[in-house]
PDB file of N, CA and C in Angstrom:
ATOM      1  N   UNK A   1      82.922  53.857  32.049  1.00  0.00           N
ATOM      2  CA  UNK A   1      82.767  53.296  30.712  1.00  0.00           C
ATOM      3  C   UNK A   1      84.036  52.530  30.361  1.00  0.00           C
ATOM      4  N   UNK A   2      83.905  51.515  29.445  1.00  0.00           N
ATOM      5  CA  UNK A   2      84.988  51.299  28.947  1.00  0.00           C
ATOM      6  C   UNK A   2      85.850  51.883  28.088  1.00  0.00           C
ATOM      7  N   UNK A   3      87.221  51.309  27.710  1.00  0.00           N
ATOM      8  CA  UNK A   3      88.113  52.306  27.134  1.00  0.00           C
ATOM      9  C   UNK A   3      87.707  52.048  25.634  1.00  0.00           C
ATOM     10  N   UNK A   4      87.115  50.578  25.434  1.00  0.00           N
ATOM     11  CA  UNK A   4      87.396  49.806  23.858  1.00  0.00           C
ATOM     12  C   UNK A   4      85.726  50.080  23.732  1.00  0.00           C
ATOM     13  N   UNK A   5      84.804  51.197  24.304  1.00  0.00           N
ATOM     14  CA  UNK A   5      83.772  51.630  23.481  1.00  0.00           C
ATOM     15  C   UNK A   5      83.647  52.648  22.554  1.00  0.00           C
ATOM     16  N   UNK A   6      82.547  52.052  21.614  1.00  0.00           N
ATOM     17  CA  UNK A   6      82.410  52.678  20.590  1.00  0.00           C
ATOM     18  C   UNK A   6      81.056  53.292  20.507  1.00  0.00           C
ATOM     19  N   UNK A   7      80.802  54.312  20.658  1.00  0.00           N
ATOM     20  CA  UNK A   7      79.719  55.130  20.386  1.00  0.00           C
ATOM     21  C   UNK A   7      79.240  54.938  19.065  1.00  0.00           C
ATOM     22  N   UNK A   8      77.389  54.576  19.210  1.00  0.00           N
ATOM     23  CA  UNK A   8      77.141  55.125  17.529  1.00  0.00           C
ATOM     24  C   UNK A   8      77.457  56.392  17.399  1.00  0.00           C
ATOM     25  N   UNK A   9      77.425  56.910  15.847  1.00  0.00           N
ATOM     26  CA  UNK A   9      77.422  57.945  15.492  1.00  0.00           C
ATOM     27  C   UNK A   9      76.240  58.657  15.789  1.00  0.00           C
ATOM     28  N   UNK A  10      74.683  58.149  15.912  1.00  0.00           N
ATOM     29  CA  UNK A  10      74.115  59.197  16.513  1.00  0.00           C
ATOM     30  C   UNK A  10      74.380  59.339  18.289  1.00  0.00           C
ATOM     31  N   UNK A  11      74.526  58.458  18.579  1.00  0.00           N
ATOM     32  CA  UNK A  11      75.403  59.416  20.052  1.00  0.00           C
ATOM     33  C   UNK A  11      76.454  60.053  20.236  1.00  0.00           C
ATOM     34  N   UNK A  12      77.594  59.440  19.212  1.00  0.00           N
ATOM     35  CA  UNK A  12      78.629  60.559  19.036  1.00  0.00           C
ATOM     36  C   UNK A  12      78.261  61.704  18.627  1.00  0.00           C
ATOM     37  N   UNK A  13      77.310  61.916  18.074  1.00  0.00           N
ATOM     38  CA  UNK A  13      76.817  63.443  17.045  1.00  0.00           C
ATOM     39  C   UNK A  13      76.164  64.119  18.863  1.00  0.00           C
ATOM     40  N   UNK A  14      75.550  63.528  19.362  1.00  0.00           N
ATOM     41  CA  UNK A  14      74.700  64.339  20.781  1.00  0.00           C
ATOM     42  C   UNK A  14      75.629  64.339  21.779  1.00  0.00           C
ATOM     43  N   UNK A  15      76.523  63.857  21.747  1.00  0.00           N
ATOM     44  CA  UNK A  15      77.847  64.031  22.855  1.00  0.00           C
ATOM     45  C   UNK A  15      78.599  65.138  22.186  1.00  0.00           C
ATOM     46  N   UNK A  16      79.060  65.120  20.715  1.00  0.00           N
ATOM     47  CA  UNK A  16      79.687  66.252  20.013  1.00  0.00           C
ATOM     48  C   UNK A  16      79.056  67.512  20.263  1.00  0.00           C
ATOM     49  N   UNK A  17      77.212  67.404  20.401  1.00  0.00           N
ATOM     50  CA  UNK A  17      77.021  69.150  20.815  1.00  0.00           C
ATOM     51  C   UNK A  17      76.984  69.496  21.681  1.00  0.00           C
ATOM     52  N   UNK A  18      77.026  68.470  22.838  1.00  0.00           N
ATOM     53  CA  UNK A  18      76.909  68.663  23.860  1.00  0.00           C
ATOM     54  C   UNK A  18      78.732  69.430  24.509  1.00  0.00           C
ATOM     55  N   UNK A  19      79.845  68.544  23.787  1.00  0.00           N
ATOM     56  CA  UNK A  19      80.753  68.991  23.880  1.00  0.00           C
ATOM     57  C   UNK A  19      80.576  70.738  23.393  1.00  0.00           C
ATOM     58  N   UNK A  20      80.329  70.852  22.348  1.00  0.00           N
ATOM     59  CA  UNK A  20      79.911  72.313  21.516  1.00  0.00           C
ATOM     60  C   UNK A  20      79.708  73.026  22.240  1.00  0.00           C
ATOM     61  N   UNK A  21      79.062  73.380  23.423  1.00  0.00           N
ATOM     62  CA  UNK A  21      78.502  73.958  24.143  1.00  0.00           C
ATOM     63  C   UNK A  21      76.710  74.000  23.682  1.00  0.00           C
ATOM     64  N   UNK A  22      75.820  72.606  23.284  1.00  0.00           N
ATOM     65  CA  UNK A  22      74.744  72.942  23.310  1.00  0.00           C
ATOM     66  C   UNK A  22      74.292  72.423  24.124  1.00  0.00           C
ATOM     67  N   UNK A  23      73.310  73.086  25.422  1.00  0.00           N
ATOM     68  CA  UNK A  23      73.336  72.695  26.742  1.00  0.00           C
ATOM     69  C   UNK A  23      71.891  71.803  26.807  1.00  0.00           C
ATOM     70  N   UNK A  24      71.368  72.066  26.180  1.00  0.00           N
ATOM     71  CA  UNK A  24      69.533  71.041  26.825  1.00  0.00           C
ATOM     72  C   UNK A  24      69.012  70.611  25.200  1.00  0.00           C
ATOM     73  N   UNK A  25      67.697  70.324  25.638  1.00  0.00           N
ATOM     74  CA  UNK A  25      67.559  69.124  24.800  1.00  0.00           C
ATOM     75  C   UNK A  25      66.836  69.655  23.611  1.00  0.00           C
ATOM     76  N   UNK A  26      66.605  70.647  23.302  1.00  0.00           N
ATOM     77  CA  UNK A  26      65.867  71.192  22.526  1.00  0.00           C
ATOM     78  C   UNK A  26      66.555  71.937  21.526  1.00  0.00           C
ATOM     79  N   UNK A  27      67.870  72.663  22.130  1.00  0.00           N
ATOM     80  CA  UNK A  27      69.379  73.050  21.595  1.00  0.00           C
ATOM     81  C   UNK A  27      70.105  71.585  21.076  1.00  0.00           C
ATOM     82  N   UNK A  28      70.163  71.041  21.720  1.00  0.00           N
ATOM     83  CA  UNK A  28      70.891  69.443  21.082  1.00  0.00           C
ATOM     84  C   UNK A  28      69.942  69.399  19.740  1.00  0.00           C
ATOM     85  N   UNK A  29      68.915  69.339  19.593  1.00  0.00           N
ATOM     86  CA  UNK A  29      67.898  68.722  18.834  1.00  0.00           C
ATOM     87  C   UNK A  29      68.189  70.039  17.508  1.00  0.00           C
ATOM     88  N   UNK A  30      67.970  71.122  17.668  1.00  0.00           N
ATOM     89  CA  UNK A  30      68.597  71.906  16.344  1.00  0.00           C
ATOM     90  C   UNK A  30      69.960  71.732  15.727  1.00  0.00           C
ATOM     91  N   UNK A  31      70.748  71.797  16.896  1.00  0.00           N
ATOM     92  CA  UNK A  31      71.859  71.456  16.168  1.00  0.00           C
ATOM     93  C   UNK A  31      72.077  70.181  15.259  1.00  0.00           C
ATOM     94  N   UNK A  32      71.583  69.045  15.594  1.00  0.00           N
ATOM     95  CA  UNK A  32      72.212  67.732  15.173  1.00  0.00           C
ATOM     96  C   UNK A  32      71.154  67.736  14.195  1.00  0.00           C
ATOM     97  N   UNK A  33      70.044  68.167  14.002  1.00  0.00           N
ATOM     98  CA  UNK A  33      68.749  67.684  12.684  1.00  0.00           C
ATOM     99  C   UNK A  33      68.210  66.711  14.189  1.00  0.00           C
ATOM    100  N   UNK A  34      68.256  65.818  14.911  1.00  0.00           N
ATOM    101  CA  UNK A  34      67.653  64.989  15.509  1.00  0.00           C
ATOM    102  C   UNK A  34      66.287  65.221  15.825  1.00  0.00           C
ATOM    103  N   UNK A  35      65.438  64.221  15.654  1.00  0.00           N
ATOM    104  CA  UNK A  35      64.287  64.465  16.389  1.00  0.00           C
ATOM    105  C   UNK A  35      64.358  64.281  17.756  1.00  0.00           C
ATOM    106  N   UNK A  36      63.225  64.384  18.805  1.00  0.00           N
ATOM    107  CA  UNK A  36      63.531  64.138  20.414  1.00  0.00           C
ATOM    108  C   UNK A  36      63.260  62.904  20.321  1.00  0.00           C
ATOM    109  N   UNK A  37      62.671  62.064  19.865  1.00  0.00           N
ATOM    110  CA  UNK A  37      62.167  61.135  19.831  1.00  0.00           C
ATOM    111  C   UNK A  37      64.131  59.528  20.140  1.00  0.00           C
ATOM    112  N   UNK A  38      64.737  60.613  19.366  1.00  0.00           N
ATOM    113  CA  UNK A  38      66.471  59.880  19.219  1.00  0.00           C
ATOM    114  C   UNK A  38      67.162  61.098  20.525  1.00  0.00           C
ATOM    115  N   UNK A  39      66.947  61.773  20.631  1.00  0.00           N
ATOM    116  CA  UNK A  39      68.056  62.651  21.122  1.00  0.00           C
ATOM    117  C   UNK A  39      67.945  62.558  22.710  1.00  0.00           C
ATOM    118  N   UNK A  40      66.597  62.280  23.623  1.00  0.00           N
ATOM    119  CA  UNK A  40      66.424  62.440  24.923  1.00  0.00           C
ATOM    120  C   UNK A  40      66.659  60.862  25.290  1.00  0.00           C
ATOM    121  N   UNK A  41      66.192  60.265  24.825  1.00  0.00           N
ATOM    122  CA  UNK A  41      67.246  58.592  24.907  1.00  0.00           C
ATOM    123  C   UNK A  41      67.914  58.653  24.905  1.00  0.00           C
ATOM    124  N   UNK A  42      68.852  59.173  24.121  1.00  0.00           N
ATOM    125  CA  UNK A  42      70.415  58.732  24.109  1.00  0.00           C
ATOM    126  C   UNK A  42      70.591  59.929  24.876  1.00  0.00           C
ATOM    127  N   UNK A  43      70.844  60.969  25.614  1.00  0.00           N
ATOM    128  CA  UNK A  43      70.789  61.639  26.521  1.00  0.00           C
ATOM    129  C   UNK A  43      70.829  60.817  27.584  1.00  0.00           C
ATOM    130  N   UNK A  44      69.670  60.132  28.089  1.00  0.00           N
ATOM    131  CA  UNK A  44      69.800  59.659  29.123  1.00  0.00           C
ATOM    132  C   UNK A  44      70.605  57.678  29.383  1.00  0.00           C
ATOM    133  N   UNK A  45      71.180  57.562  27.900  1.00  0.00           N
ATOM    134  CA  UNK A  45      71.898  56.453  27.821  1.00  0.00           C
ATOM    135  C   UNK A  45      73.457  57.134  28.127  1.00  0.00           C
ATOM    136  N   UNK A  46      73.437  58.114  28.128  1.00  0.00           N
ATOM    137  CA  UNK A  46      75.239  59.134  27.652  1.00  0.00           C
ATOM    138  C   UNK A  46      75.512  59.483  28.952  1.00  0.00           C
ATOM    139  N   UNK A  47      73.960  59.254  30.302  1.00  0.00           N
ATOM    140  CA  UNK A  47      74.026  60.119  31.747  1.00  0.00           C
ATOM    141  C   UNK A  47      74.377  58.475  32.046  1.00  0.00           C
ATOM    142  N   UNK A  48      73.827  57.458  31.935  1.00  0.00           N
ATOM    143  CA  UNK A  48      73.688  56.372  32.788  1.00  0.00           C
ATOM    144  C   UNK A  48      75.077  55.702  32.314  1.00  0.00           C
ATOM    145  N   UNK A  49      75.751  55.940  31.608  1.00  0.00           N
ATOM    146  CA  UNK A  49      77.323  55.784  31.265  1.00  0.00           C
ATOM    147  C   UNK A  49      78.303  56.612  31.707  1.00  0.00           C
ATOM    148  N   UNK A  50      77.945  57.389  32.277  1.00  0.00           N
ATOM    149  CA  UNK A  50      78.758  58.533  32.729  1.00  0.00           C
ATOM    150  C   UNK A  50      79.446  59.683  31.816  1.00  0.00           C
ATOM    151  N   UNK A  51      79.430  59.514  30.499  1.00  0.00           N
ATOM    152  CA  UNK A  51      79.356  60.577  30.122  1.00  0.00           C
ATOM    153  C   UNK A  51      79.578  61.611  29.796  1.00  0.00           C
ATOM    154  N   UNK A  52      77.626  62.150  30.253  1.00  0.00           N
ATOM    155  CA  UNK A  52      77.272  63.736  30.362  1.00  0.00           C
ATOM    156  C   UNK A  52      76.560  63.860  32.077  1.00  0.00           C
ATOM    157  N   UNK A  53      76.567  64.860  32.427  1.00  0.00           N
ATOM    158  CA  UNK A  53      75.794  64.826  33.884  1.00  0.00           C
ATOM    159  C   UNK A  53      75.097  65.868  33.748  1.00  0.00           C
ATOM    160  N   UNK A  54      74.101  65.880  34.459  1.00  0.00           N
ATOM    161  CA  UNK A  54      72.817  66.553  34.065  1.00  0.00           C
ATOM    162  C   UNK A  54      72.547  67.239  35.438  1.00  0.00           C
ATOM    163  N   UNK A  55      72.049  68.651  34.986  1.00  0.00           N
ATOM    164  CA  UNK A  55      71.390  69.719  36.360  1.00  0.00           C
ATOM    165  C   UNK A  55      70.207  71.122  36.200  1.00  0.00           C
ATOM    166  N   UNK A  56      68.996  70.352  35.994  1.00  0.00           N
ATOM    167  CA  UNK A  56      67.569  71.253  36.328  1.00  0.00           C
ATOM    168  C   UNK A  56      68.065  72.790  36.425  1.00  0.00           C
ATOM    169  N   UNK A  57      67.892  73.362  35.859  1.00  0.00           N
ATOM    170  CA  UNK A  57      68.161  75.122  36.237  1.00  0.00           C
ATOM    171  C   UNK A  57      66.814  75.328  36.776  1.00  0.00           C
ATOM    172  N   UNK A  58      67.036  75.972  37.508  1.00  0.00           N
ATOM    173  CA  UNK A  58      66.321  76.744  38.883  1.00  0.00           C
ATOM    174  C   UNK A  58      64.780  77.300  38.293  1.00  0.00           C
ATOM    175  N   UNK A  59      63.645  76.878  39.034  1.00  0.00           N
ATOM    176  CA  UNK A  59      62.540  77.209  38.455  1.00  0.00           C
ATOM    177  C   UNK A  59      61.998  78.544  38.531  1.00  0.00           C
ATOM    178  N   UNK A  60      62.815  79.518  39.081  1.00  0.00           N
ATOM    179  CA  UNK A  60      62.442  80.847  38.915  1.00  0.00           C
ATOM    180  C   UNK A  60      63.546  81.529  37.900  1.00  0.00           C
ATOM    181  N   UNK A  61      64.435  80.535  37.320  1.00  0.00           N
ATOM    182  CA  UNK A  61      64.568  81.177  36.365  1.00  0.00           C
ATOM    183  C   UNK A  61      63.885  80.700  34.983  1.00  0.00           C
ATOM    184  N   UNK A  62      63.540  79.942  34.373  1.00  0.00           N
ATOM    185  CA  UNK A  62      62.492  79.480  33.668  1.00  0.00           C
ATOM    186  C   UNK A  62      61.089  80.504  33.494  1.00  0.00           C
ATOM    187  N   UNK A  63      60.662  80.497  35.101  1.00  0.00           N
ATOM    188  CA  UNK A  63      59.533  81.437  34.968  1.00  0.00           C
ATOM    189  C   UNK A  63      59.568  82.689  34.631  1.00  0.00           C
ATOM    190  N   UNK A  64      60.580  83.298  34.783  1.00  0.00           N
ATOM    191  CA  UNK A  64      61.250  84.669  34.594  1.00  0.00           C
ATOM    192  C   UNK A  64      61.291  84.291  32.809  1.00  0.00           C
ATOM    193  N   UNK A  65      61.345  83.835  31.834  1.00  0.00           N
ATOM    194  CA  UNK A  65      61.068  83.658  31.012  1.00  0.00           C
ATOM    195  C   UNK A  65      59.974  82.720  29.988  1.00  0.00           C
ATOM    196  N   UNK A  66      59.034  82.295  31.080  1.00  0.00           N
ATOM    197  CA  UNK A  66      57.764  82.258  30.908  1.00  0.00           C
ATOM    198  C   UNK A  66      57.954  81.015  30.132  1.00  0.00           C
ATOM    199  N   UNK A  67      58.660  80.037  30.599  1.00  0.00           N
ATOM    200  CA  UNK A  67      59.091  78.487  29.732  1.00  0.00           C
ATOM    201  C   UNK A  67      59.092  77.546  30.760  1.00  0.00           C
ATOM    202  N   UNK A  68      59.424  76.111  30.665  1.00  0.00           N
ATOM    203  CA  UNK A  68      59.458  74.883  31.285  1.00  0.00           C
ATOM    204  C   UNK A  68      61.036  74.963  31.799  1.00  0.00           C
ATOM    205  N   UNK A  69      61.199  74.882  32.925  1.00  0.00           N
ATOM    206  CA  UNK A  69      62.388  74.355  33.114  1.00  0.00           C
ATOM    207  C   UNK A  69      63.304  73.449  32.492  1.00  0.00           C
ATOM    208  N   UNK A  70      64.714  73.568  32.075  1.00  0.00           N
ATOM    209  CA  UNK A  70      65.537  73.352  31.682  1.00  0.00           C
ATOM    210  C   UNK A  70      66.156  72.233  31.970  1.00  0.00           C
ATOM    211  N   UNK A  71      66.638  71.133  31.465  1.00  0.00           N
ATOM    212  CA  UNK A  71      67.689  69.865  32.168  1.00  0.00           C
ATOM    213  C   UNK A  71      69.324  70.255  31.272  1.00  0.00           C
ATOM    214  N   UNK A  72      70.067  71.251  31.851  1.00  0.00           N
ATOM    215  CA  UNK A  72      71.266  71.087  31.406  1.00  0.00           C
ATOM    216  C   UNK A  72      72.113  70.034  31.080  1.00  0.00           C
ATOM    217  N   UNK A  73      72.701  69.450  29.728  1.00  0.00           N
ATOM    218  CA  UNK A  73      73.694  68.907  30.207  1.00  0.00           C
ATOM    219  C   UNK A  73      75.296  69.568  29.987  1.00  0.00           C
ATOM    220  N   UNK A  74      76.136  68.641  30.806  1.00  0.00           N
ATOM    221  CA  UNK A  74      77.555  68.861  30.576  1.00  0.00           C
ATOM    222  C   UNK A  74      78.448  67.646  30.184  1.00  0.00           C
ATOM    223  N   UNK A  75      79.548  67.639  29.686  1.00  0.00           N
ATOM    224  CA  UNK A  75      80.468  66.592  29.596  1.00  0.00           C
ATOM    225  C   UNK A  75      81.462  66.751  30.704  1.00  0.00           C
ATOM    226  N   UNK A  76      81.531  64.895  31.196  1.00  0.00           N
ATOM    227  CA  UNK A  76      82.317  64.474  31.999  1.00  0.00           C
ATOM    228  C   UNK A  76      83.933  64.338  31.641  1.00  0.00           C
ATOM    229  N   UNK A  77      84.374  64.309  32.246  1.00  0.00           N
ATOM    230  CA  UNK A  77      85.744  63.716  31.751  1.00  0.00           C
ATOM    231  C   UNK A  77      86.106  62.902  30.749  1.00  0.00           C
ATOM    232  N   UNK A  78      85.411  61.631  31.397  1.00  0.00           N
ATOM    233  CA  UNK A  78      84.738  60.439  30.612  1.00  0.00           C
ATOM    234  C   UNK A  78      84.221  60.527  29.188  1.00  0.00           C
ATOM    235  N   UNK A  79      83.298  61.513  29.117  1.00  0.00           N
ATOM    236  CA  UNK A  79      82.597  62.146  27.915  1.00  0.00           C
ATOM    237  C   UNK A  79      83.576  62.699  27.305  1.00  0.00           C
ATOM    238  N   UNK A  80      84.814  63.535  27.699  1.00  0.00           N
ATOM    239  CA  UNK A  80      85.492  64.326  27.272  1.00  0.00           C
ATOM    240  C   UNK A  80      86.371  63.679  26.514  1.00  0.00           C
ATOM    241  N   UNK A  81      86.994  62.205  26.704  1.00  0.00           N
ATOM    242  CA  UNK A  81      87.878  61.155  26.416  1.00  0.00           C
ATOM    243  C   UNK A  81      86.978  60.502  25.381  1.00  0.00           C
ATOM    244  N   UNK A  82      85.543  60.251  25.475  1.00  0.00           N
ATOM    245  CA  UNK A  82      84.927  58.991  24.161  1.00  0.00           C
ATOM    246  C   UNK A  82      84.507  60.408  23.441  1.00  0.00           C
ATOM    247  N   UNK A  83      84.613  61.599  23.237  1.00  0.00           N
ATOM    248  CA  UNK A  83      84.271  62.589  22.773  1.00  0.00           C
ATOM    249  C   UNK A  83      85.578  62.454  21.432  1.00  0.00           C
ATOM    250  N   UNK A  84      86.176  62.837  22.205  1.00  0.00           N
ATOM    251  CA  UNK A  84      88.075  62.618  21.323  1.00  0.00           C
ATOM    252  C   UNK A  84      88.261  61.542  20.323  1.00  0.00           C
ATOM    253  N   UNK A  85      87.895  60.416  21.211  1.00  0.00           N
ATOM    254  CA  UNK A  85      87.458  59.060  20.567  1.00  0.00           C
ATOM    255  C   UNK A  85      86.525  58.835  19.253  1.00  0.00           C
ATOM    256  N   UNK A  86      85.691  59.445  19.612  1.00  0.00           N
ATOM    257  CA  UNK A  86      84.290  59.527  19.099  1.00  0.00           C
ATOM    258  C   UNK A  86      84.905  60.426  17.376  1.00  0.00           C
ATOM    259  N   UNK A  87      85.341  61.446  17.911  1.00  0.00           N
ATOM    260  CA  UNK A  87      86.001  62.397  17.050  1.00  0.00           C
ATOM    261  C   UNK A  87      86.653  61.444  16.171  1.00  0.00           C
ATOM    262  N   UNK A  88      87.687  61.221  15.968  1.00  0.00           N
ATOM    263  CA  UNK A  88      88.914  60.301  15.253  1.00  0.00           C
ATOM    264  C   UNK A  88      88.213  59.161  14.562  1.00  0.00           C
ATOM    265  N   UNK A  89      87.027  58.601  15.258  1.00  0.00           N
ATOM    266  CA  UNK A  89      86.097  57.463  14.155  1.00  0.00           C
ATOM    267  C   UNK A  89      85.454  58.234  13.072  1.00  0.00           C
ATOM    268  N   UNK A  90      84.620  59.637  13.968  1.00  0.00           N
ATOM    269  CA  UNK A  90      83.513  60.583  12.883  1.00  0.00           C
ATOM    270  C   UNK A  90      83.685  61.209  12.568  1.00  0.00           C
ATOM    271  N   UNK A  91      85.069  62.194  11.940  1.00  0.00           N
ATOM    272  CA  UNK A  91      85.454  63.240  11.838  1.00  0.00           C
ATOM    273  C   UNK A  91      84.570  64.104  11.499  1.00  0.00           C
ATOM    274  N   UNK A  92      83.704  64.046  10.750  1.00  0.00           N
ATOM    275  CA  UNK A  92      82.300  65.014  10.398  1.00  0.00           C
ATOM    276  C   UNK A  92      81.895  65.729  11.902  1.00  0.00           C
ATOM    277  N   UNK A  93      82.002  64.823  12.706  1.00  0.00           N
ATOM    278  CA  UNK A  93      81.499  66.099  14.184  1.00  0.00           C
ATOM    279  C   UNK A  93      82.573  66.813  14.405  1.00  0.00           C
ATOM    280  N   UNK A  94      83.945  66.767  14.653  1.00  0.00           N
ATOM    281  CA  UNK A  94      84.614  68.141  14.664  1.00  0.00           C
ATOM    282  C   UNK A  94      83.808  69.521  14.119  1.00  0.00           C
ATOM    283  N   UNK A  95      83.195  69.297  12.949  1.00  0.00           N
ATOM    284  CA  UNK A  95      82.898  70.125  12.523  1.00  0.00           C
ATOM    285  C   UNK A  95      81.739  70.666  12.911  1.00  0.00           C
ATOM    286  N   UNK A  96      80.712  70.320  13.390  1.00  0.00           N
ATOM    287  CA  UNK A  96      79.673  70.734  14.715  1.00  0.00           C
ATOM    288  C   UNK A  96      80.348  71.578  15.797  1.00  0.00           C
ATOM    289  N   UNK A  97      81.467  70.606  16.243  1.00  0.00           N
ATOM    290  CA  UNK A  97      82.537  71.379  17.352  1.00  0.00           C
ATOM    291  C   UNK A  97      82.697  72.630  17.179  1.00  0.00           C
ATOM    292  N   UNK A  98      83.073  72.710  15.974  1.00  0.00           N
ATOM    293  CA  UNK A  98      83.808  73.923  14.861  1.00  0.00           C
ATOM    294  C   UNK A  98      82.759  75.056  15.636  1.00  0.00           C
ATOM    295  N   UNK A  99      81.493  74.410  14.622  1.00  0.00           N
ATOM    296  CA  UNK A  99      80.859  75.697  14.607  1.00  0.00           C
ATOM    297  C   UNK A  99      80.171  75.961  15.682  1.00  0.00           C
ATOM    298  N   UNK A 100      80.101  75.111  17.094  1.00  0.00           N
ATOM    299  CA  UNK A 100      79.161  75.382  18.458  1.00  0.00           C
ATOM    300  C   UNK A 100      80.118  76.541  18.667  1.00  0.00           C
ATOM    301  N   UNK A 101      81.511  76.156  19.014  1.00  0.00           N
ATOM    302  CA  UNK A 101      82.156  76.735  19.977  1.00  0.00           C
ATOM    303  C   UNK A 101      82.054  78.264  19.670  1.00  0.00           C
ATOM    304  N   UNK A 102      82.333  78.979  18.188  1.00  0.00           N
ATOM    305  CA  UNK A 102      81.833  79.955  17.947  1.00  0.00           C
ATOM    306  C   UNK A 102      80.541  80.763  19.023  1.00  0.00           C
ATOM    307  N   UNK A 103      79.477  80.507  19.224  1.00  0.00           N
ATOM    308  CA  UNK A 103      78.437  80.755  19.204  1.00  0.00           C
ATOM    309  C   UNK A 103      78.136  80.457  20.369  1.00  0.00           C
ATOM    310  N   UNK A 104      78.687  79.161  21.575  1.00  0.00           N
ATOM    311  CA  UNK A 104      77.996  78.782  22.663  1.00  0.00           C
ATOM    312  C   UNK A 104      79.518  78.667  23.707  1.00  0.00           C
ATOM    313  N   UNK A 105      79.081  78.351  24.644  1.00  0.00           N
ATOM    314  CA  UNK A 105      80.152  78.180  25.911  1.00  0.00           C
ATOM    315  C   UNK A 105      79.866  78.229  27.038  1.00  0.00           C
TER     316      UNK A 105
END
């Protein structure tokens, strides 16, 4: 990515929970208010930028809880730097930060 990008704020807000520790897309989607309809797009605009990187959890564990398999994501380095970035334009997501880290990891 470049250094002089600027994230919207609704991708800064889905990179912020993702920073949070909220791992898939359905967890992203409570936290932020987002519908999926905004949140799995820009998901996969945040992977094809490098980002967040993404990894399927294992289909026997899913079944072991009687659900659809999972698409984890994580933050990259990259993500970790326009995250910071991202931060200092929106200060309102720190405060998502705030309250994931509590609760997720």
């Amino acid at each position: 990515m470049h250094d002089d990008l600027k994230l919207s704020h609704t991708s800064a807000l889905i990179l912020g929970a993702v920073g949070a520790g909220y791992r898939y897309g359905f967890d992203i989607m409570e936290a932020t208010g987002l519908p999926s309809g905004t949140v799995y797009p820009a998901l996969r605009r945040l992977e094809q930028g490098a980002l967040i990187k993404s990894k399927w959890e294992k289909e026997s564990a899913a079944a072991a809880e009687l659900r659809p398999a999972r698409k984890y994501y994580r933050l990259t380095a990259s993500g970790e730097d326009a995250l910071s970035k991202a931060t200092r334009r929106y200060p309102l997501i720190q405060h998502l930060a705030s309250a994931g880290r509590g609760e997720r990891a």
